[in-house]
PDB file of N, CA and C in Angstrom:
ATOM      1  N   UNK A   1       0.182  68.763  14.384  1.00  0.00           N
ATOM      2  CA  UNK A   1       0.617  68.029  13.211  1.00  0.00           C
ATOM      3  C   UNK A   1       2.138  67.879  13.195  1.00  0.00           C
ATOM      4  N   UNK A   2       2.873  68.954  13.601  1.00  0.00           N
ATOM      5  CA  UNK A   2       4.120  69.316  13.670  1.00  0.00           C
ATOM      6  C   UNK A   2       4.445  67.810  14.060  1.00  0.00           C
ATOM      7  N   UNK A   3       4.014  68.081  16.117  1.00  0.00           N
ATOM      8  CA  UNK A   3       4.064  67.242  16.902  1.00  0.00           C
ATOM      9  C   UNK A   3       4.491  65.477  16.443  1.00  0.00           C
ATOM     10  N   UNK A   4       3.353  65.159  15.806  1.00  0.00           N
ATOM     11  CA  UNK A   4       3.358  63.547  14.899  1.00  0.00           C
ATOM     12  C   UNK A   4       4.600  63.257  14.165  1.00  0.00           C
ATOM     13  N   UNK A   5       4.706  64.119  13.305  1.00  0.00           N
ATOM     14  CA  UNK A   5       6.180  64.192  12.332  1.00  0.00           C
ATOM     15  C   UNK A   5       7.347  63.860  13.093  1.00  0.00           C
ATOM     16  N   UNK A   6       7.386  64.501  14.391  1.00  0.00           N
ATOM     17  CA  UNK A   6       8.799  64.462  15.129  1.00  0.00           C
ATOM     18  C   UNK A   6       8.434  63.106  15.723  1.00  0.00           C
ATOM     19  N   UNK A   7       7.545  62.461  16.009  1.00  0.00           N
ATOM     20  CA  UNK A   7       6.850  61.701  16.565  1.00  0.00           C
ATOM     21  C   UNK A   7       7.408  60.281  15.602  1.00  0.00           C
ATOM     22  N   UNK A   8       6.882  60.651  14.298  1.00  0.00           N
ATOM     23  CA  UNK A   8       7.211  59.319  13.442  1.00  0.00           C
ATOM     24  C   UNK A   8       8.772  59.059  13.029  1.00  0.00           C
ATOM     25  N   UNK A   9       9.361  60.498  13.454  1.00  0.00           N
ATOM     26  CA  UNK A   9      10.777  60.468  12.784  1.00  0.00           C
ATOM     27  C   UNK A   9      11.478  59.558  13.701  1.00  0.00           C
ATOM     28  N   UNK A  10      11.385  60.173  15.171  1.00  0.00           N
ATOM     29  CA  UNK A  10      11.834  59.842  16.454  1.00  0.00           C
ATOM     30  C   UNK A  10      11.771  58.099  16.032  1.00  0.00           C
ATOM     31  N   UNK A  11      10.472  57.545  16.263  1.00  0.00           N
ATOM     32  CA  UNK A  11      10.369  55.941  16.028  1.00  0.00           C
ATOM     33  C   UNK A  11      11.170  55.193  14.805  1.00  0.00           C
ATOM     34  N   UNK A  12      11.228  56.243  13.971  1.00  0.00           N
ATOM     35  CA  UNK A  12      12.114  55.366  12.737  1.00  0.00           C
ATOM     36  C   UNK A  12      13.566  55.271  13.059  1.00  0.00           C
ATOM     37  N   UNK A  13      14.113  56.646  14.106  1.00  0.00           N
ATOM     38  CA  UNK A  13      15.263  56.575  14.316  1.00  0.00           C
ATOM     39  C   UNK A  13      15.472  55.427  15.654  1.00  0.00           C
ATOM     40  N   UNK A  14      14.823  55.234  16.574  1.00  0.00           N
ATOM     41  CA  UNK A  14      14.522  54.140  17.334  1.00  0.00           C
ATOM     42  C   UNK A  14      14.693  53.082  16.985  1.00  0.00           C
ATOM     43  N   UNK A  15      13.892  52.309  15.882  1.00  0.00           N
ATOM     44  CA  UNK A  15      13.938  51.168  15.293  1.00  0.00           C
ATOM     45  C   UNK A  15      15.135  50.927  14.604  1.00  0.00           C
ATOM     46  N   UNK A  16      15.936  51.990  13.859  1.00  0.00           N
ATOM     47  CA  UNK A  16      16.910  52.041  12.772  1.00  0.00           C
ATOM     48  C   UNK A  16      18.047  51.522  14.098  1.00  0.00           C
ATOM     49  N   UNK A  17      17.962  52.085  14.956  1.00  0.00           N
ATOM     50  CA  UNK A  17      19.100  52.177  16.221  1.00  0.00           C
ATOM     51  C   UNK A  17      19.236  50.374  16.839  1.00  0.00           C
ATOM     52  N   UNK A  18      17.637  49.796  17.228  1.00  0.00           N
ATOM     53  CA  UNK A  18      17.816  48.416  17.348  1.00  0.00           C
ATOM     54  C   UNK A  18      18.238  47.145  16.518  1.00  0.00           C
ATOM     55  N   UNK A  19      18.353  48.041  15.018  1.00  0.00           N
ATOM     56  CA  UNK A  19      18.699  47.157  14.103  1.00  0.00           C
ATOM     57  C   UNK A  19      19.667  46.808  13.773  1.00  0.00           C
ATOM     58  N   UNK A  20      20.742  48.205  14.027  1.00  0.00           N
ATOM     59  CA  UNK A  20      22.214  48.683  14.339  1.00  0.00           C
ATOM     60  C   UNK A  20      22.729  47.419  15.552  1.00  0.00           C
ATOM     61  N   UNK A  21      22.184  47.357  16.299  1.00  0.00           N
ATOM     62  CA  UNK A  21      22.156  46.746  17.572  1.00  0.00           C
ATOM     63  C   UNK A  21      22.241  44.987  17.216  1.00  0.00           C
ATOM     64  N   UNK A  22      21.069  44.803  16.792  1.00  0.00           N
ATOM     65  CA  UNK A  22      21.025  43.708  16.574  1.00  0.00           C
ATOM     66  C   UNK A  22      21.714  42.836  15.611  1.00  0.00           C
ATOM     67  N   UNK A  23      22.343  43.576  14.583  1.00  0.00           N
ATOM     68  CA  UNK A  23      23.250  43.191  13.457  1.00  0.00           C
ATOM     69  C   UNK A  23      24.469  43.534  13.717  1.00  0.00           C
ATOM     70  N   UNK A  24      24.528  43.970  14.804  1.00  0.00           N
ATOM     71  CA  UNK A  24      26.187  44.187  15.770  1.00  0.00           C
ATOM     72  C   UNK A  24      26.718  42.767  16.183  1.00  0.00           C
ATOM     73  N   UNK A  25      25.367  42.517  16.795  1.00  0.00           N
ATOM     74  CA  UNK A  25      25.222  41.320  17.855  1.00  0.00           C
ATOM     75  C   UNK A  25      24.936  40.374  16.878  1.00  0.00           C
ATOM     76  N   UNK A  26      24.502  40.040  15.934  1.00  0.00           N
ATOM     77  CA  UNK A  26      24.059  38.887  15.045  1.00  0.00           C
ATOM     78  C   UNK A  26      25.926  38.261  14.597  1.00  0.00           C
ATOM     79  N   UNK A  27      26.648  39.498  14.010  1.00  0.00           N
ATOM     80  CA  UNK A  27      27.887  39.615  13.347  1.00  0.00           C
ATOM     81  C   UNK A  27      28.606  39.459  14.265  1.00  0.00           C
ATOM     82  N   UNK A  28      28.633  39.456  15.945  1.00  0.00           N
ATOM     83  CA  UNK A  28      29.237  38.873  16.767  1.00  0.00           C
ATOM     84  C   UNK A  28      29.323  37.208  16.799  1.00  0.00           C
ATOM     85  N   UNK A  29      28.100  36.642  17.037  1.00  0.00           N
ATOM     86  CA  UNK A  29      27.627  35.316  16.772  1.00  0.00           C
ATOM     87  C   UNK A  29      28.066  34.430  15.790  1.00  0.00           C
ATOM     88  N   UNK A  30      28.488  35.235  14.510  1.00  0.00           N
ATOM     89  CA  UNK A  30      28.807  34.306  13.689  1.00  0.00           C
ATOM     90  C   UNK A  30      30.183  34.474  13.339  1.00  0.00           C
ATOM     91  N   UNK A  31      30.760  35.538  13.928  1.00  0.00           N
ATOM     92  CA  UNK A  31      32.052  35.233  13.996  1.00  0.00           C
ATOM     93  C   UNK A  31      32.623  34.549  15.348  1.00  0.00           C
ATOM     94  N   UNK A  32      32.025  33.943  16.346  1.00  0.00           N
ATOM     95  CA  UNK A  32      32.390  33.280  17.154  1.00  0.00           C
ATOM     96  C   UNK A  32      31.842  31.884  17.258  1.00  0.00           C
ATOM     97  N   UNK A  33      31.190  31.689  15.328  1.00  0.00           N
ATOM     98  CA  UNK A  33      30.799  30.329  15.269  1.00  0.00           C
ATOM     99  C   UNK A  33      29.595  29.565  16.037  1.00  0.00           C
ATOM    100  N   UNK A  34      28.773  30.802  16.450  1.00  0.00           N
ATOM    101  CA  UNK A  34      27.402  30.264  17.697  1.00  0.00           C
ATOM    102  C   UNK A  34      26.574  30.271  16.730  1.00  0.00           C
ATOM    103  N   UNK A  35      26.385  31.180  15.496  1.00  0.00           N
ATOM    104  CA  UNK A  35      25.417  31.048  14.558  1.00  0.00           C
ATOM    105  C   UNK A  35      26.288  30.491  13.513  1.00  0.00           C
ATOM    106  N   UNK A  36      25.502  29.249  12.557  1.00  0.00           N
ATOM    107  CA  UNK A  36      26.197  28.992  11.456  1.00  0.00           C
ATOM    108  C   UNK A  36      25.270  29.423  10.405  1.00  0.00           C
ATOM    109  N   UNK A  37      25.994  30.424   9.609  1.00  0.00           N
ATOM    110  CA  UNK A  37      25.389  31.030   8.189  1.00  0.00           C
ATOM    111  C   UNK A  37      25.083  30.090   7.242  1.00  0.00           C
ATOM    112  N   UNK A  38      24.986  28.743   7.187  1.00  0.00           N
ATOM    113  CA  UNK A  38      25.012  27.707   6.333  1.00  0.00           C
ATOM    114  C   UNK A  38      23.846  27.626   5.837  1.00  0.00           C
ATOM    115  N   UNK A  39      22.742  28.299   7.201  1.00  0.00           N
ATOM    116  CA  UNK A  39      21.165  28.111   7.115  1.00  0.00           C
ATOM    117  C   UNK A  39      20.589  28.953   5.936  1.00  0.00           C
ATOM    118  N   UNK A  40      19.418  28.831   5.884  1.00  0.00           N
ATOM    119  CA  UNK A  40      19.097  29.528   4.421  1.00  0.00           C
ATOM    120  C   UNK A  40      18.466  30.938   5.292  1.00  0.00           C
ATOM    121  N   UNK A  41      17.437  30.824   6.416  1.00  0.00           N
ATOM    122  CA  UNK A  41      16.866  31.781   7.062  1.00  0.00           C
ATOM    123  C   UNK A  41      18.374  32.718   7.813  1.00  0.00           C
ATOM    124  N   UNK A  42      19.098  32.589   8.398  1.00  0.00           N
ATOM    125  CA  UNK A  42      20.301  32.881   8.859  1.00  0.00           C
ATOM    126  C   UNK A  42      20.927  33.454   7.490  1.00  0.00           C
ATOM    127  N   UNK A  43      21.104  33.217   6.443  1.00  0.00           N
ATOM    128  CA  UNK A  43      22.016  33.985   5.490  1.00  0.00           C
ATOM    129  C   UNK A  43      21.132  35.021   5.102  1.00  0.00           C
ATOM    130  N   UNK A  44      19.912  34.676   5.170  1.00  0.00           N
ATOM    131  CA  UNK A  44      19.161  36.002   4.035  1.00  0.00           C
ATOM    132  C   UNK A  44      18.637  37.006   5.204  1.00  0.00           C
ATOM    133  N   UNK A  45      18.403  36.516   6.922  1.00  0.00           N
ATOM    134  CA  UNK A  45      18.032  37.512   7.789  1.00  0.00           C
ATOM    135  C   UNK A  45      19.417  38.455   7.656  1.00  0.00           C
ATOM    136  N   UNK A  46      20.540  37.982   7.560  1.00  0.00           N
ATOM    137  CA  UNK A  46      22.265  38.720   7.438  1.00  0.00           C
ATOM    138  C   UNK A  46      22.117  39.748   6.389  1.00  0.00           C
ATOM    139  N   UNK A  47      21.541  39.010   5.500  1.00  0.00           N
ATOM    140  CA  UNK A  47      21.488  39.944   3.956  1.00  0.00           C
ATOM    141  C   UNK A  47      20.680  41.146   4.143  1.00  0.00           C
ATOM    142  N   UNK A  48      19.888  41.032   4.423  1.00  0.00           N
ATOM    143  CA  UNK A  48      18.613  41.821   4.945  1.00  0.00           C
ATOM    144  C   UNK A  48      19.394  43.067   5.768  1.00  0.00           C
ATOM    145  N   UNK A  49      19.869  43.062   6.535  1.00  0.00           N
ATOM    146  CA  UNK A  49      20.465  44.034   7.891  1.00  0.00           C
ATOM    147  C   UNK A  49      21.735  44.563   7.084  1.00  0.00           C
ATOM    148  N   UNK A  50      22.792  43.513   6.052  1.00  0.00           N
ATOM    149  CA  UNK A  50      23.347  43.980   5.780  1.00  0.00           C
ATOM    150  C   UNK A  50      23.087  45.445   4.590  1.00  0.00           C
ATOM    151  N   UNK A  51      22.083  44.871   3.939  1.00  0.00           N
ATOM    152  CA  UNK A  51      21.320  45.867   3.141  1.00  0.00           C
ATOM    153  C   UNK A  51      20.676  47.225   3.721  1.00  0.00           C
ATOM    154  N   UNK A  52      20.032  46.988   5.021  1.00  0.00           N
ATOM    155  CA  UNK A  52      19.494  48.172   5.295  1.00  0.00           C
ATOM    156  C   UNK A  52      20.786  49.067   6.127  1.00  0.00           C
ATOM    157  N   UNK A  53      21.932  48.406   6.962  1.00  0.00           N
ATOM    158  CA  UNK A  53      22.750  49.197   7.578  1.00  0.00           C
ATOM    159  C   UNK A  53      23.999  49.119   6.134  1.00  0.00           C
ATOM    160  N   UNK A  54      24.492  48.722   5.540  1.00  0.00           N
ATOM    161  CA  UNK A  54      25.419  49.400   4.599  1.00  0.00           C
ATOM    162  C   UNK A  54      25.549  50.348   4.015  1.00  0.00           C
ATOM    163  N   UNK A  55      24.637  51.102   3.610  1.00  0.00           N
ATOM    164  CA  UNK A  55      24.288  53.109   3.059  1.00  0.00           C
ATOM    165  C   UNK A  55      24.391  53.557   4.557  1.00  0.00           C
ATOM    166  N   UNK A  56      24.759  53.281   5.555  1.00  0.00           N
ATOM    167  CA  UNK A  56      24.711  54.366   6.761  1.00  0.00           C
ATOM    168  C   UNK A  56      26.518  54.117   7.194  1.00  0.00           C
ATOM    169  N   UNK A  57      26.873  52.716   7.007  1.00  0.00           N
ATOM    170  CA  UNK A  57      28.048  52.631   7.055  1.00  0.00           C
ATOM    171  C   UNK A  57      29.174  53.641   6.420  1.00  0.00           C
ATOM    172  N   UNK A  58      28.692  52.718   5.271  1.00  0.00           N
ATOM    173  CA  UNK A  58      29.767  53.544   4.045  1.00  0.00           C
ATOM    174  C   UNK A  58      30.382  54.777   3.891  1.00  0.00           C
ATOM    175  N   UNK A  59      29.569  55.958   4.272  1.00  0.00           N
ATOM    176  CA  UNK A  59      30.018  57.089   4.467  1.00  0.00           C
ATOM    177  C   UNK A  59      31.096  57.424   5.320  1.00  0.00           C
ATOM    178  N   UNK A  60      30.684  56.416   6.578  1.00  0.00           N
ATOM    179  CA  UNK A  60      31.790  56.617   8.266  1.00  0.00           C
ATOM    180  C   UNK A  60      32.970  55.465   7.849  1.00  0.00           C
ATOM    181  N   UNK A  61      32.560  54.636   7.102  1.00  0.00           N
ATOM    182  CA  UNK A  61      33.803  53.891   7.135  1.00  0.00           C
ATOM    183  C   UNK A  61      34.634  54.626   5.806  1.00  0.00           C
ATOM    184  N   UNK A  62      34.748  55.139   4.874  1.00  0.00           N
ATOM    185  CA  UNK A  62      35.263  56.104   4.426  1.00  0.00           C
ATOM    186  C   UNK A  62      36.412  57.245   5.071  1.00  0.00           C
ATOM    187  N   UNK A  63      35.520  57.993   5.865  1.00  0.00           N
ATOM    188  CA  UNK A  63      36.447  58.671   7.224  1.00  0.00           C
ATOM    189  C   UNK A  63      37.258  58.028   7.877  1.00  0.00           C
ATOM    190  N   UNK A  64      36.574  56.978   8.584  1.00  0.00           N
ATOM    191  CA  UNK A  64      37.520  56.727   9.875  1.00  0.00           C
ATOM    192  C   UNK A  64      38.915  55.866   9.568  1.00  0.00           C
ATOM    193  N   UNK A  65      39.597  56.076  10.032  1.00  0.00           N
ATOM    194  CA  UNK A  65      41.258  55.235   9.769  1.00  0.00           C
ATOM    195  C   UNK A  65      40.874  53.339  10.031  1.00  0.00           C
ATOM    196  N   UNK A  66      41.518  52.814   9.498  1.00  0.00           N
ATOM    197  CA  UNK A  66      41.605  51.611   9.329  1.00  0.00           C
ATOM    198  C   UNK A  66      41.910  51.172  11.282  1.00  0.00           C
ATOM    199  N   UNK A  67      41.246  50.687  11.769  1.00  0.00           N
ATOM    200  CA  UNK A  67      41.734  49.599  12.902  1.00  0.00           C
ATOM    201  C   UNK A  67      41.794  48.261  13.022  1.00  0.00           C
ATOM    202  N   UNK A  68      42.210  47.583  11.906  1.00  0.00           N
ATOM    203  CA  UNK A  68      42.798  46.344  11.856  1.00  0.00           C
ATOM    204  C   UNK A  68      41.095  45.496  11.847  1.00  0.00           C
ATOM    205  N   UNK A  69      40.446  44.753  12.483  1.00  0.00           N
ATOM    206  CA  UNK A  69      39.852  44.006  12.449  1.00  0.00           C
ATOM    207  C   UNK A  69      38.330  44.737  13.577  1.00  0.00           C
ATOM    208  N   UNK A  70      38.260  45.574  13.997  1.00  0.00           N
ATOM    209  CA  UNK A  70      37.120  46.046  14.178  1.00  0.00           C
ATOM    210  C   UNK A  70      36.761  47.390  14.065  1.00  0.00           C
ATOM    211  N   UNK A  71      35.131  46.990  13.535  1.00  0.00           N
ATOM    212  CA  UNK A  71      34.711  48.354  12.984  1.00  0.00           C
ATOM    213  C   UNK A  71      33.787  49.185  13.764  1.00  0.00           C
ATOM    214  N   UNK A  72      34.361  50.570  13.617  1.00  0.00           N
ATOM    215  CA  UNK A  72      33.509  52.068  15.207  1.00  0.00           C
ATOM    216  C   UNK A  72      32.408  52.140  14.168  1.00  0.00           C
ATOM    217  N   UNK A  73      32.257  51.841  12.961  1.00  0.00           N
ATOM    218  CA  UNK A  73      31.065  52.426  12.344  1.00  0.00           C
ATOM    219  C   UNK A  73      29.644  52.447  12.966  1.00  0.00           C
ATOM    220  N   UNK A  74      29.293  51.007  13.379  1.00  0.00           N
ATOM    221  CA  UNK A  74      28.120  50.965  14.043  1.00  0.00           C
ATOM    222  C   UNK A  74      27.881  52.195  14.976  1.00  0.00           C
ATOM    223  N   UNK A  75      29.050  52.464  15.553  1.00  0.00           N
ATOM    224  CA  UNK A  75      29.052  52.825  17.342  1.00  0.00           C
ATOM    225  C   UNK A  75      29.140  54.643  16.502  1.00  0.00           C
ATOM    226  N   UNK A  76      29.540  55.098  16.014  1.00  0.00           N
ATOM    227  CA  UNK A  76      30.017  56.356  15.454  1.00  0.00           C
ATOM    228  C   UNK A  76      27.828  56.633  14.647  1.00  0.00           C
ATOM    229  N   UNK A  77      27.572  55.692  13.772  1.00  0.00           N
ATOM    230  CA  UNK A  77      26.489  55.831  13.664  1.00  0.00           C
ATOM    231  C   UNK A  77      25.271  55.947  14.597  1.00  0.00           C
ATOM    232  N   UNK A  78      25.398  55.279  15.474  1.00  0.00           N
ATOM    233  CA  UNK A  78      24.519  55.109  16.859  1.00  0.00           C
ATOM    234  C   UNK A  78      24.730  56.420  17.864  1.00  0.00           C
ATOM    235  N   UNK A  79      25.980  57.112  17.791  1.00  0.00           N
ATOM    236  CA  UNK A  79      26.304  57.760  18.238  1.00  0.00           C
ATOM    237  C   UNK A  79      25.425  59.250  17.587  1.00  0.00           C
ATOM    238  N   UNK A  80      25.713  59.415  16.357  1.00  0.00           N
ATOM    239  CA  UNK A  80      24.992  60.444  15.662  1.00  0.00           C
ATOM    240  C   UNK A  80      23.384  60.266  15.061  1.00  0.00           C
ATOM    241  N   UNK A  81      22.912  58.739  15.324  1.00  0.00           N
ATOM    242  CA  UNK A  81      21.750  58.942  15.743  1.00  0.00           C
ATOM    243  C   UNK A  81      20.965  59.705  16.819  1.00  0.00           C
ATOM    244  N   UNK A  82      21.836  59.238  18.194  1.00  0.00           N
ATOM    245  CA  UNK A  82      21.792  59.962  19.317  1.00  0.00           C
ATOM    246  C   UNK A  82      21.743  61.618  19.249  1.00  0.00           C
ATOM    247  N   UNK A  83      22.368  61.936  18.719  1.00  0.00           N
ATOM    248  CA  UNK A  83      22.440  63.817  18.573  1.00  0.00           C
ATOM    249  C   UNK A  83      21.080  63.734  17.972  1.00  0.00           C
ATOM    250  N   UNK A  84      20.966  63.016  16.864  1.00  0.00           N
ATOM    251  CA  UNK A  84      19.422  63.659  15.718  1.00  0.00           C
ATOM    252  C   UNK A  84      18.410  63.589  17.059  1.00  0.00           C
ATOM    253  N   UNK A  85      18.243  62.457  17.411  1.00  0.00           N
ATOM    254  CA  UNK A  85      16.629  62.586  18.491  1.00  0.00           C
ATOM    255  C   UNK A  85      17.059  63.648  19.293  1.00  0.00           C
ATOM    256  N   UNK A  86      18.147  63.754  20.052  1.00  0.00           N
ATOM    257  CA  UNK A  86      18.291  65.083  21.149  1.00  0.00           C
ATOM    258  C   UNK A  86      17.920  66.094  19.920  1.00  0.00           C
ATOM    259  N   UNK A  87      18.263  66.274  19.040  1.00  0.00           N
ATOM    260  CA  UNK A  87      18.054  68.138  18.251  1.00  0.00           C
ATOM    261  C   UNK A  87      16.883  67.819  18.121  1.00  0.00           C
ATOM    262  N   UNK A  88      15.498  66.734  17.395  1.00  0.00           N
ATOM    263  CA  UNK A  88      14.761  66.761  17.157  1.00  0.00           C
ATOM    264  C   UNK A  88      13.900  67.197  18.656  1.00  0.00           C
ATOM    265  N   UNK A  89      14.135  66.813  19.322  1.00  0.00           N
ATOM    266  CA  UNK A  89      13.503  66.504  20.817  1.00  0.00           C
ATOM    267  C   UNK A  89      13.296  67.997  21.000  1.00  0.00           C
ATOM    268  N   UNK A  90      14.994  68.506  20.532  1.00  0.00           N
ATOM    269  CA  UNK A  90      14.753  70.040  20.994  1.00  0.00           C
ATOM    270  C   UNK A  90      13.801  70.867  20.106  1.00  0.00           C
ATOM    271  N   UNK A  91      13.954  70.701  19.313  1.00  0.00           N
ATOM    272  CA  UNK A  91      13.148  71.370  18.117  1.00  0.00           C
ATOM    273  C   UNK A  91      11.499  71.092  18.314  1.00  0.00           C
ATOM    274  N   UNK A  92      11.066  70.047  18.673  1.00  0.00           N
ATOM    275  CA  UNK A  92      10.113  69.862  19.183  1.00  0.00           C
ATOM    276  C   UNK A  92       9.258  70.533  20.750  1.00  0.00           C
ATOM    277  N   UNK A  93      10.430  70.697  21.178  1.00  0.00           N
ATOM    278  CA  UNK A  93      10.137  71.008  22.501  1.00  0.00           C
ATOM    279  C   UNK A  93       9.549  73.200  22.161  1.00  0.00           C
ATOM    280  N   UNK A  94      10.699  73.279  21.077  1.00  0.00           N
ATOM    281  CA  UNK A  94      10.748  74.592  21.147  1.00  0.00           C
ATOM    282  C   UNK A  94       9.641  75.261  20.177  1.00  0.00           C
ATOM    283  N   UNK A  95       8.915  74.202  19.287  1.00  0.00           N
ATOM    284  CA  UNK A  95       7.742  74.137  19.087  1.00  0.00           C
ATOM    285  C   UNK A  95       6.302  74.146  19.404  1.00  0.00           C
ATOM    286  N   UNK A  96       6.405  73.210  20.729  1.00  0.00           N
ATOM    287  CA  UNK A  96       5.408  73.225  21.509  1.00  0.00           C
ATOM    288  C   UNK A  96       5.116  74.752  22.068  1.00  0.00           C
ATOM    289  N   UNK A  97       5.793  75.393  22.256  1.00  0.00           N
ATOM    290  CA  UNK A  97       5.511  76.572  23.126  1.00  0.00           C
ATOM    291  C   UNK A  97       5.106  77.917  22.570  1.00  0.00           C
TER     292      UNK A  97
END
């Protein structure tokens, strides 16, 4: 039962991580004018990502010092996603046995 839990956590942190990803890359696009936000599906898919990644931001952009025009938040978050699955992984592992 344990097992599943680490199982479902692992996938949420997975998915949370491609979304990070993909709203990196979306916010690339439209600041280089390849996507135009004008669209109605294009502003509210933005809204959407911006909603679910802004409570994970906020905290790191708080901390980190101002660098002019780009933001480590994504990468600082993605980063400490990374630790959670390794501890979970471990914790799991040290479970199994």
């Amino acid at each position: 039962m344990e097992m599943a839990i680490f199982q479902v956590l692992d996938l949420l942190l997975r998915v949370l991580t491609y979304i990070i990803i993909a709203q990196a890359i979306i916010s690339w696009l439209v600041a280089f004018n390849v996507i135009n936000t004008h669209n109605d599906f294009v502003r509210s898919f933005l809204g959407a990502l911006d909603r679910i990644t802004e409570p994970l931001y906020r905290p790191i952009r708080r901390i980190l010092p101002d660098f002019g025009g780009i933001d480590f938040s994504p990468l600082v978050v993605l980063l400490l996603i990374y630790v959670v699955r390794i501890l979970l992984a471990g914790v799991a592992s040290e479970m199994a046995y």
